[in-house]
C-alpha atoms as a PDB file:
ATOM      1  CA  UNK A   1       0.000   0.000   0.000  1.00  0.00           C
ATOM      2  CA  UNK A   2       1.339   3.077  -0.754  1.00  0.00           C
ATOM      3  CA  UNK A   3       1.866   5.925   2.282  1.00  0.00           C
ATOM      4  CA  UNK A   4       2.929   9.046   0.343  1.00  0.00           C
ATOM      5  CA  UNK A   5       2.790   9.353  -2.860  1.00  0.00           C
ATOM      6  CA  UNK A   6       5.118  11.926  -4.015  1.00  0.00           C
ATOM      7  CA  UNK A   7       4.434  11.367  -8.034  1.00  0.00           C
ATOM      8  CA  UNK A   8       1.152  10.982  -9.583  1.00  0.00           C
ATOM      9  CA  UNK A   9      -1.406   7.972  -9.800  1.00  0.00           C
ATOM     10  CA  UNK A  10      -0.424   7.267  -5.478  1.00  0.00           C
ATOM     11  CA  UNK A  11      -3.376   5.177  -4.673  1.00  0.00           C
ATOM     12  CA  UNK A  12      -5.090   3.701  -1.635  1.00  0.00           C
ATOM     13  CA  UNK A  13      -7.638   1.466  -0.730  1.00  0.00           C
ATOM     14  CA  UNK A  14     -11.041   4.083   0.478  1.00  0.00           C
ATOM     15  CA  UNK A  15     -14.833   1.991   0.695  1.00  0.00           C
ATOM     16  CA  UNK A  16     -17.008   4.959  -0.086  1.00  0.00           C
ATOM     17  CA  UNK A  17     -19.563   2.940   2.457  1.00  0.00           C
ATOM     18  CA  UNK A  18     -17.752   2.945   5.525  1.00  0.00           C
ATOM     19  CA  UNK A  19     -18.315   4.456   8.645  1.00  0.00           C
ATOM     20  CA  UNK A  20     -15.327   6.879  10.510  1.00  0.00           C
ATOM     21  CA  UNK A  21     -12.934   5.222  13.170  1.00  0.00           C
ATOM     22  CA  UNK A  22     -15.343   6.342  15.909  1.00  0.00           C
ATOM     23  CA  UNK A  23     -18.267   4.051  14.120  1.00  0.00           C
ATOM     24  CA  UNK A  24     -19.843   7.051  13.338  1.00  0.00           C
ATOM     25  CA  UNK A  25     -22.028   6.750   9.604  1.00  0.00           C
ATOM     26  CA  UNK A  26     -21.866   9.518   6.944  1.00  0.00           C
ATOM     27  CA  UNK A  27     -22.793  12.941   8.300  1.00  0.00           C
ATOM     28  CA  UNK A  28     -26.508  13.411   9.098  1.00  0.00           C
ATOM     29  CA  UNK A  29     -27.296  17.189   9.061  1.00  0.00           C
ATOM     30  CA  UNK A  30     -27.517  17.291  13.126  1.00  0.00           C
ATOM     31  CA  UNK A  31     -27.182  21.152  14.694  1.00  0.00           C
ATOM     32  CA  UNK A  32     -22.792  20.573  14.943  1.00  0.00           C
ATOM     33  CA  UNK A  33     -20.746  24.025  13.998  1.00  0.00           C
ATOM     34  CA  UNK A  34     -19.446  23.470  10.852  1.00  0.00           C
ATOM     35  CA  UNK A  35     -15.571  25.033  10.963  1.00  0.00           C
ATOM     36  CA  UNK A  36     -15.723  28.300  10.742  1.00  0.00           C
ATOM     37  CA  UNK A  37     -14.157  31.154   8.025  1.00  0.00           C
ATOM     38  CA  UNK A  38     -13.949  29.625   4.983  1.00  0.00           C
ATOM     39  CA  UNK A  39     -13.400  31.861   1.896  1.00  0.00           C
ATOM     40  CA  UNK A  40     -16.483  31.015   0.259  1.00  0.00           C
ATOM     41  CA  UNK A  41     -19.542  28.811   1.330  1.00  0.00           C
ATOM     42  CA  UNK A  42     -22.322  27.181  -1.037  1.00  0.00           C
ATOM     43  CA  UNK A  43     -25.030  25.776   0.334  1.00  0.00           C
ATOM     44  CA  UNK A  44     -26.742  25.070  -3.018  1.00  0.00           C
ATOM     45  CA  UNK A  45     -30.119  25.293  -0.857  1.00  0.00           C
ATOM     46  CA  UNK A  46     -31.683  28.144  -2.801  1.00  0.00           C
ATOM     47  CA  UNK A  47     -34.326  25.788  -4.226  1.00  0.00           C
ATOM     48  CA  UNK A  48     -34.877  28.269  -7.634  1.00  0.00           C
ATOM     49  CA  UNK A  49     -33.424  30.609  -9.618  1.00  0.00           C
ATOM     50  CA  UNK A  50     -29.864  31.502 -11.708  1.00  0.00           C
ATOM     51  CA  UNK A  51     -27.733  32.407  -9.041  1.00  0.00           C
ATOM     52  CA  UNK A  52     -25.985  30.195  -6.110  1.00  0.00           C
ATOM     53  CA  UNK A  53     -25.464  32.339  -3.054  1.00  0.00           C
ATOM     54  CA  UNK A  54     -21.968  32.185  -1.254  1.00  0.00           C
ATOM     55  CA  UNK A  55     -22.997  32.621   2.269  1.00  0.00           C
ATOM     56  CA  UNK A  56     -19.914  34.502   3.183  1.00  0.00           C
ATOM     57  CA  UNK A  57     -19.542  38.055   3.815  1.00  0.00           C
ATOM     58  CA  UNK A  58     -18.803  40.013   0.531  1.00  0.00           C
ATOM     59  CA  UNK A  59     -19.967  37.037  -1.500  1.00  0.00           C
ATOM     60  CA  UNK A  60     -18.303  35.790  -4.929  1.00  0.00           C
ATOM     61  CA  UNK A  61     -22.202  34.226  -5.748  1.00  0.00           C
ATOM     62  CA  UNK A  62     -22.193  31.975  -9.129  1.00  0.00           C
ATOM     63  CA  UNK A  63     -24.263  32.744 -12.029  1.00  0.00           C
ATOM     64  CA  UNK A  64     -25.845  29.158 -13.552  1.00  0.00           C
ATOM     65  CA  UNK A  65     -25.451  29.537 -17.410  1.00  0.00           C
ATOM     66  CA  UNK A  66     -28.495  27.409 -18.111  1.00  0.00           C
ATOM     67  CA  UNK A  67     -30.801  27.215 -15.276  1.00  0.00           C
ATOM     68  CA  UNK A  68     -33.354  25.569 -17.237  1.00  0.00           C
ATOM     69  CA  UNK A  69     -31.165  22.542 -18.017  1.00  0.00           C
ATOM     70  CA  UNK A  70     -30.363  22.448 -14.449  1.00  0.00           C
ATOM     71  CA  UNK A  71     -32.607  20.676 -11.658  1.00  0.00           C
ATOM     72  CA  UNK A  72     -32.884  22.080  -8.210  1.00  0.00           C
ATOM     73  CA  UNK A  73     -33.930  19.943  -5.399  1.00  0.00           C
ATOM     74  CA  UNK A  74     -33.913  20.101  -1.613  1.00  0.00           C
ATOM     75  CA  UNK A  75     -30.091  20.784  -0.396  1.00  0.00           C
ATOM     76  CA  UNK A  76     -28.859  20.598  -3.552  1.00  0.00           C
ATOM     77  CA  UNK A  77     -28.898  21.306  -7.098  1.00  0.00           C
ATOM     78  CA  UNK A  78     -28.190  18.923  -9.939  1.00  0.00           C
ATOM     79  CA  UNK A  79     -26.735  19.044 -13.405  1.00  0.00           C
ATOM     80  CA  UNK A  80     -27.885  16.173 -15.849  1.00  0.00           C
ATOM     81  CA  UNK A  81     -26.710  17.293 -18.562  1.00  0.00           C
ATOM     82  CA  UNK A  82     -23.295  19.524 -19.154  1.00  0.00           C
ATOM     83  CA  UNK A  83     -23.811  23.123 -17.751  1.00  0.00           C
ATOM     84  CA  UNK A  84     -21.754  25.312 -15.330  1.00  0.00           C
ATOM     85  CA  UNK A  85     -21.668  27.904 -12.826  1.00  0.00           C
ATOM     86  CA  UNK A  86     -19.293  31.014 -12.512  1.00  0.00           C
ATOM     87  CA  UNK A  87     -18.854  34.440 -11.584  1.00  0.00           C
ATOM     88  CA  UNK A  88     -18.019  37.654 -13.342  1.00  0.00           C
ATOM     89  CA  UNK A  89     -15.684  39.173 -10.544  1.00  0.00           C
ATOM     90  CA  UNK A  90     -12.140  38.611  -9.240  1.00  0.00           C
ATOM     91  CA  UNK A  91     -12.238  35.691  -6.936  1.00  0.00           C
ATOM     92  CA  UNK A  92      -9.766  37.924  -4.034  1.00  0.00           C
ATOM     93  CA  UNK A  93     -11.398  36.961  -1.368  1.00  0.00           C
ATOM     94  CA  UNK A  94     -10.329  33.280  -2.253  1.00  0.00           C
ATOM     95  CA  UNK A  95      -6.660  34.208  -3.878  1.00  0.00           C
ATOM     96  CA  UNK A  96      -5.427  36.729  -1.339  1.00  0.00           C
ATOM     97  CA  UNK A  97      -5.419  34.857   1.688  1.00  0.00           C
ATOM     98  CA  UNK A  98      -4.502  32.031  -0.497  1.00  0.00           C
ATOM     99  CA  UNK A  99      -1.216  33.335  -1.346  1.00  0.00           C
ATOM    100  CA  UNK A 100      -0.524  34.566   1.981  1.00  0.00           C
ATOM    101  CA  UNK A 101      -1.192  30.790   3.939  1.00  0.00           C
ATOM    102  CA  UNK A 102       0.220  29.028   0.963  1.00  0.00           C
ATOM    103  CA  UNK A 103      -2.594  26.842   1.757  1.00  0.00           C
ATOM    104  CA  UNK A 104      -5.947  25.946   0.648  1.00  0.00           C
ATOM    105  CA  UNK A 105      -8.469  23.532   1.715  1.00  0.00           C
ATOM    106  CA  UNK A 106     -11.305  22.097  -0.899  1.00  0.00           C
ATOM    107  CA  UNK A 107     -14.503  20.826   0.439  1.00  0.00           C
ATOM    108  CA  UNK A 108     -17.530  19.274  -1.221  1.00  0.00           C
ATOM    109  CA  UNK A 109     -20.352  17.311  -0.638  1.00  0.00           C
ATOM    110  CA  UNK A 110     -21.067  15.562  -3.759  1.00  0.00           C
ATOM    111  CA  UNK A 111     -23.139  12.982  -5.198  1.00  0.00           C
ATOM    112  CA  UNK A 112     -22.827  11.215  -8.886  1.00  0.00           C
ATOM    113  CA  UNK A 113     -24.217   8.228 -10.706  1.00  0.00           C
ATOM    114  CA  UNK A 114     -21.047   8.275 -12.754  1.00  0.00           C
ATOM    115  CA  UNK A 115     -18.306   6.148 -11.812  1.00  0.00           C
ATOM    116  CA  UNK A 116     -16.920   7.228 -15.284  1.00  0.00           C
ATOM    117  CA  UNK A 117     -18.761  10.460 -16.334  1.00  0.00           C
ATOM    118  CA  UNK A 118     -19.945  10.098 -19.783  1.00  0.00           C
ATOM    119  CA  UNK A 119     -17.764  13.172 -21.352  1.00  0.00           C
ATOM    120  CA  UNK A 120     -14.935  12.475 -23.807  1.00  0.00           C
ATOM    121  CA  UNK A 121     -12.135  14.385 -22.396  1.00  0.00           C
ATOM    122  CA  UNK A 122     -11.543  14.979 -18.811  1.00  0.00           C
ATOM    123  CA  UNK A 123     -10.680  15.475 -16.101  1.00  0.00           C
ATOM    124  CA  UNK A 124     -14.325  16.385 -15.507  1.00  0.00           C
ATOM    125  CA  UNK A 125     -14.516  20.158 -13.424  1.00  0.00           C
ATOM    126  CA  UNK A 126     -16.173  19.463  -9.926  1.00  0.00           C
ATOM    127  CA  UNK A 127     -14.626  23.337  -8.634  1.00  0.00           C
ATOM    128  CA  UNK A 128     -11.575  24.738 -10.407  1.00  0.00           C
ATOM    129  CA  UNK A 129     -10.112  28.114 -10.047  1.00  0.00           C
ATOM    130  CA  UNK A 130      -9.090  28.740 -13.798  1.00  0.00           C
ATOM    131  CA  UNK A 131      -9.064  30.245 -17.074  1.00  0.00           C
ATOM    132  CA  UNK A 132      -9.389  27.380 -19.202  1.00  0.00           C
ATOM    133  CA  UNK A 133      -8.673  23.790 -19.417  1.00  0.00           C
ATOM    134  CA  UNK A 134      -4.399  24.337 -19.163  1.00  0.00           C
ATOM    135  CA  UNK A 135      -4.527  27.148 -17.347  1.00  0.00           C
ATOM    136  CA  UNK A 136      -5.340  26.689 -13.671  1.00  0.00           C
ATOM    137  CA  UNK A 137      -4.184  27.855 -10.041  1.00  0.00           C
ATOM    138  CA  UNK A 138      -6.146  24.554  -9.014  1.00  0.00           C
ATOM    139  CA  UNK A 139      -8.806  21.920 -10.119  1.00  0.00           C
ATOM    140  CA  UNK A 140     -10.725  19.473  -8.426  1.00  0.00           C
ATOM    141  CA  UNK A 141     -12.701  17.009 -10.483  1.00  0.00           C
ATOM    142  CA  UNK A 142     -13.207  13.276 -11.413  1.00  0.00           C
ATOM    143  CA  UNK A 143     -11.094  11.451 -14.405  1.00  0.00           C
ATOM    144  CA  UNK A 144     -11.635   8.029 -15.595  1.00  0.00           C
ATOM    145  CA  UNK A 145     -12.420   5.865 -11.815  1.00  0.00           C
ATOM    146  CA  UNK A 146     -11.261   8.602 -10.120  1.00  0.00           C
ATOM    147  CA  UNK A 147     -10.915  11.455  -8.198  1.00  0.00           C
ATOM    148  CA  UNK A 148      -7.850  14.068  -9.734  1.00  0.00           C
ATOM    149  CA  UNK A 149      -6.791  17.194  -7.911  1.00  0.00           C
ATOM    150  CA  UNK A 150      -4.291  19.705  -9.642  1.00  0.00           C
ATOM    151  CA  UNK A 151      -2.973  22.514  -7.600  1.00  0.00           C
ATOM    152  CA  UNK A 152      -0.310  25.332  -9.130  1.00  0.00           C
ATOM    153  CA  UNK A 153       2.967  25.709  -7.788  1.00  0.00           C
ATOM    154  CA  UNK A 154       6.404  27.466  -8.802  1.00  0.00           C
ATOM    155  CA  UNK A 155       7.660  23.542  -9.785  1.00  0.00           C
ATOM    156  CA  UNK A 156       4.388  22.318 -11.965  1.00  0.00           C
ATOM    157  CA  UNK A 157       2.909  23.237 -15.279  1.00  0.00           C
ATOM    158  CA  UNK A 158       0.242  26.223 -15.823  1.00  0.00           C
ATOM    159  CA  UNK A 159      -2.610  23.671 -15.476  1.00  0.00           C
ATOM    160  CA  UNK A 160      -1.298  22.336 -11.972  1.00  0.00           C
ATOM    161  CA  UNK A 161       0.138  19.844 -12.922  1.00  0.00           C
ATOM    162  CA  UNK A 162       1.406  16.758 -11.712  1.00  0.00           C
ATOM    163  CA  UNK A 163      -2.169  15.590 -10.930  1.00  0.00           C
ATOM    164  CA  UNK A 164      -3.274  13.718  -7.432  1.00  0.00           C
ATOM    165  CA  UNK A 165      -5.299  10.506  -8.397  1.00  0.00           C
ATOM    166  CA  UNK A 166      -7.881   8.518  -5.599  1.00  0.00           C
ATOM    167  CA  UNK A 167     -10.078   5.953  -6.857  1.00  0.00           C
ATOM    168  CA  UNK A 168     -13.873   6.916  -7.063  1.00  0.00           C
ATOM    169  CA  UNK A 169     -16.568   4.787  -7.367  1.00  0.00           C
ATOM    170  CA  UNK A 170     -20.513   6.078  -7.864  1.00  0.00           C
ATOM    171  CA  UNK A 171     -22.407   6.609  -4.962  1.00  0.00           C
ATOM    172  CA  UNK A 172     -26.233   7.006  -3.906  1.00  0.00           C
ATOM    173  CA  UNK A 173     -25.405   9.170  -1.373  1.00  0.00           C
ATOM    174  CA  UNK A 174     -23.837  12.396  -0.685  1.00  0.00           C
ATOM    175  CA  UNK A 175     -19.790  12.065  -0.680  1.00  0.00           C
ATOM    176  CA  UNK A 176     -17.837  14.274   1.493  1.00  0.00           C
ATOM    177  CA  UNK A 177     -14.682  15.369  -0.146  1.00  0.00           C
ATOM    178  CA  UNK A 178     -11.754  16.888   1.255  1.00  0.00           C
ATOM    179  CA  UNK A 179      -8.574  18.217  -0.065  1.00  0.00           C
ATOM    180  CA  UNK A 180      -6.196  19.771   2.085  1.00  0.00           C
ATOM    181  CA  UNK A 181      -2.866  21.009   0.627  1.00  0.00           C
ATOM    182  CA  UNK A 182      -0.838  22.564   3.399  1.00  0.00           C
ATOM    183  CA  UNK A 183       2.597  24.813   2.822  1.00  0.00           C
ATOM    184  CA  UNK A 184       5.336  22.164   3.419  1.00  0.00           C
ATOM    185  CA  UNK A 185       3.691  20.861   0.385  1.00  0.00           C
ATOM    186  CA  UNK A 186       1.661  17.662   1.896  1.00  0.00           C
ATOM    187  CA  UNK A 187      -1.472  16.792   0.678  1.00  0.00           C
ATOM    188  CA  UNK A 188      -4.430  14.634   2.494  1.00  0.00           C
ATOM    189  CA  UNK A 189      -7.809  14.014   0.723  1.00  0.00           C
ATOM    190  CA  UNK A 190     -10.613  12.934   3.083  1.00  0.00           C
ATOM    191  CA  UNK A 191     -13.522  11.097   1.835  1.00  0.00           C
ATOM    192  CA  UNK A 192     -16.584  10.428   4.362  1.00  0.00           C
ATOM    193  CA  UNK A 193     -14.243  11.061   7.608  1.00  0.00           C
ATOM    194  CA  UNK A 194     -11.411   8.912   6.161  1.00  0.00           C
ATOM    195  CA  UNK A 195      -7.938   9.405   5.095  1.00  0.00           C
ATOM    196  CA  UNK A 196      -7.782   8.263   1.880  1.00  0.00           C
ATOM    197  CA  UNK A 197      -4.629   9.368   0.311  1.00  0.00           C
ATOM    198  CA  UNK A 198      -1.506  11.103   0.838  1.00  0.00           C
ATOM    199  CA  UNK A 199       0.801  13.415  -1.433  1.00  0.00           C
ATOM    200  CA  UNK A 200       3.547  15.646  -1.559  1.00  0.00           C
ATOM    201  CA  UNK A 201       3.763  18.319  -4.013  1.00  0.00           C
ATOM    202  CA  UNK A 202       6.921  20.866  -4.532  1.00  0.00           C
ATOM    203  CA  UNK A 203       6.838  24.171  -4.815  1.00  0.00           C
ATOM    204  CA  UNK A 204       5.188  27.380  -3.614  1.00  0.00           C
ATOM    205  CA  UNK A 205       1.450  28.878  -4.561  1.00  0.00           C
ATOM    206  CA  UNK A 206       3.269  32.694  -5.110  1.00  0.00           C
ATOM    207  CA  UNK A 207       2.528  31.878  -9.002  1.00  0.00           C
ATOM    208  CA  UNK A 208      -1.278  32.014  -8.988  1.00  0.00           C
ATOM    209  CA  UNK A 209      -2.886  34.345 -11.349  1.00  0.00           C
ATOM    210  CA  UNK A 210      -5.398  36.604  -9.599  1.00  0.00           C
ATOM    211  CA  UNK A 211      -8.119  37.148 -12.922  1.00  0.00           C
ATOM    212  CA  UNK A 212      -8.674  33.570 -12.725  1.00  0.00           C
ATOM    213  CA  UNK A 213     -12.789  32.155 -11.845  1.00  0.00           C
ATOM    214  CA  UNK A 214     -14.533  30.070  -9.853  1.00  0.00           C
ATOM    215  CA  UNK A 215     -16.353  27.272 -11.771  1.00  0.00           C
ATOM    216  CA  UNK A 216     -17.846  24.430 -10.981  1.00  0.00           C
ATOM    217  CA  UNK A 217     -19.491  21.612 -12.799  1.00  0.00           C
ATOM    218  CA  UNK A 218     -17.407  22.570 -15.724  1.00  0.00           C
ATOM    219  CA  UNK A 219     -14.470  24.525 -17.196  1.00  0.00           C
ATOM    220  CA  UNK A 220     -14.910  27.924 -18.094  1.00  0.00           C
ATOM    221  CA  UNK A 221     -13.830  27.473 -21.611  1.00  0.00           C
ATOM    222  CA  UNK A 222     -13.689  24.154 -22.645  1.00  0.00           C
ATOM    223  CA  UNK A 223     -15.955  21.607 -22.368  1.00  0.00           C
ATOM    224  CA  UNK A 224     -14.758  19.254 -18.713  1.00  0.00           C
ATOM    225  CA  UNK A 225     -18.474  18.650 -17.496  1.00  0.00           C
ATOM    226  CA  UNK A 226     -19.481  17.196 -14.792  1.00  0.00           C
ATOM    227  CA  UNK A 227     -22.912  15.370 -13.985  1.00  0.00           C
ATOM    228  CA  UNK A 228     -23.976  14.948 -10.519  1.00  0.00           C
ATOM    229  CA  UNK A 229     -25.347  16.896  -7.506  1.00  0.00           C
ATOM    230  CA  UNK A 230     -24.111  19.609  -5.336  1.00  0.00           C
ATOM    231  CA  UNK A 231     -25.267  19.882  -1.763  1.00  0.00           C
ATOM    232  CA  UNK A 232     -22.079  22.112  -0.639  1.00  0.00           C
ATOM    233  CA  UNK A 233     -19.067  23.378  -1.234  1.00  0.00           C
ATOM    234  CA  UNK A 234     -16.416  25.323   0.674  1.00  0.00           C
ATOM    235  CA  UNK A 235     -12.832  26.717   0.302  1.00  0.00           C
ATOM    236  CA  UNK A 236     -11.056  27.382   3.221  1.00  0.00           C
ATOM    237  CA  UNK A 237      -7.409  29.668   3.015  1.00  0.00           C
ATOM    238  CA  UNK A 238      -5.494  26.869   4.955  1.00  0.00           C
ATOM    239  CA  UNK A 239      -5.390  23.548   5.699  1.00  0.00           C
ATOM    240  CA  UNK A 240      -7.749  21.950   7.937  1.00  0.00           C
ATOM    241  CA  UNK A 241      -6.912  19.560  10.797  1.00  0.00           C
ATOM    242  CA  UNK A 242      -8.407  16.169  11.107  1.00  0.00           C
ATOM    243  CA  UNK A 243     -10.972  17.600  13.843  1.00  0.00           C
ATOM    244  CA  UNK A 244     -12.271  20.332  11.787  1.00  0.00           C
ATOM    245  CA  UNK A 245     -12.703  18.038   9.192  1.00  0.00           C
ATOM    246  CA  UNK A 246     -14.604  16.032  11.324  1.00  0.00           C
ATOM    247  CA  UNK A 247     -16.961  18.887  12.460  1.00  0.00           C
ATOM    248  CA  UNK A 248     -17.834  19.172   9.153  1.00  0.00           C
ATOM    249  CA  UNK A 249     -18.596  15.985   8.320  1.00  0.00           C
ATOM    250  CA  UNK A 250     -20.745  15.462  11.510  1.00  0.00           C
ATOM    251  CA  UNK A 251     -22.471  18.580  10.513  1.00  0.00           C
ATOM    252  CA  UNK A 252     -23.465  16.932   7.003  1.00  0.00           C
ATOM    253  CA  UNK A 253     -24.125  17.998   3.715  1.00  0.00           C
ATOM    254  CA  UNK A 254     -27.302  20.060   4.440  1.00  0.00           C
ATOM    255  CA  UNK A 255     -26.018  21.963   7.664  1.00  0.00           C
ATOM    256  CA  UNK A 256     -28.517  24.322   9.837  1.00  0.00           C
ATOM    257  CA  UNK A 257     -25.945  27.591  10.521  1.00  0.00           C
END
């Protein structure tokens, strides 16, 4: 089994139906504080309309390009067909304190059918931070059985590159996802309370490019879509510890704040 995985395709064994080390099952929406001061916080719980309020202070909200082709549904909104949601303004209040932790913490709560999305050419945009398809300061999404996390540093390519890989497999219930890359370059993705997989990735953040957007569901540009539902996402400015990562799981994907 591999520990750390310092070059890409690092994989360990995760069951997507297992409970946490405390016997504890998959987070159930119970009053818990969810961690608090992320960057940005989408509760996808809006029910109708276009938009998809951050519930942050000075919020970067997300404009749905088709809202007809997309289905809203309680805690969550899903796309069944490609679509995408972004924002017209600089994403600061993400990049700034970004730059100045050097670290960055992705959450979602997720849910696909897919195991392998039906798109041609991937990997398929769950939330990115980009300008286009090569051009990234990081990208979380799903390639072919898997989960594939790029993140831009002084030592990789424009697009993030080298990629993070965790096997995926299609689930009927919300998955919580968590990627946590923290300045002395390790990386930990969480899935439903568990460690999953371990990285290290060179480099420094100090090259991200401040006009890139928030997207999610797709790429900006080219065509990376993404089927599934969103019940929440988050970015938090530095990495999360195992508790706080726990809060939030307790707390579930439909949280009362």
């Amino acid at each position: 089994m591999c520990l750390v995985a310092s070059a890409p395709g690092c994989r360990l064994h995760f069951d997507p139906l297992a409970t946490d080390d405390g016997g504890a099952a998959m987070g159930d929406g119970s009053l818990t504080t969810r961690t608090p001061d992320p960057a940005v916080l989408y509760l996808f719980d809006q029910g109708a309309g276009d938009t998809v309020r951050d519930r942050i202070l000075a919020p970067l909200d997300l404009q749905i390009e088709d809202p007809a082709a997309a289905t809203w549904f309680e805690g969550g909104l899903r796309f069944d067909v490609p679509n995408r949601m972004t924002h017209l303004s600089l994403a600061s209040k993400i990049v700034t304190p970004c730059l100045a932790s050097g670290e960055i913490t992705i959450e979602a709560w997720v849910k696909t059918p897919h195991a392998m999305q039906p798109g041609t050419t991937g990997p398929f945009r769950i939330v990115a931070l980009s300008f286009d398809a090569i051009d990234a300061n990081f990208m979380l999404g799903q390639e072919v059985g898997g989960l594939y996390f790029r993140l831009r540093t002084t030592t990789g390519g424009t697009d993030g590159e080298p990629g993070f890989v965790m096997p995926f497999m299609a689930t009927t219930t919300p998955l919580h996802v968590v990627m946590v890359h923290a300045k002395d370059g390790t990386e930990l993705l969480y899935l439903n309370n568990q460690l999953a997989a371990l990285n290290t990735r060179s480099g420094a953040m100090t090259n991200w490019d401040g006009s890139y957007k928030l997207v999610m569901g797709n790429e900006r540009v080219d065509d990376r879509p993404w089927l599934g539902d969103f019940h929440l996402v988050a970015i938090y400015p530095r990495a999360l510890t195992a508790d706080e990562i726990d809060a939030n799981f307790t707390a579930g994907p439909d949280p009362e704040l």
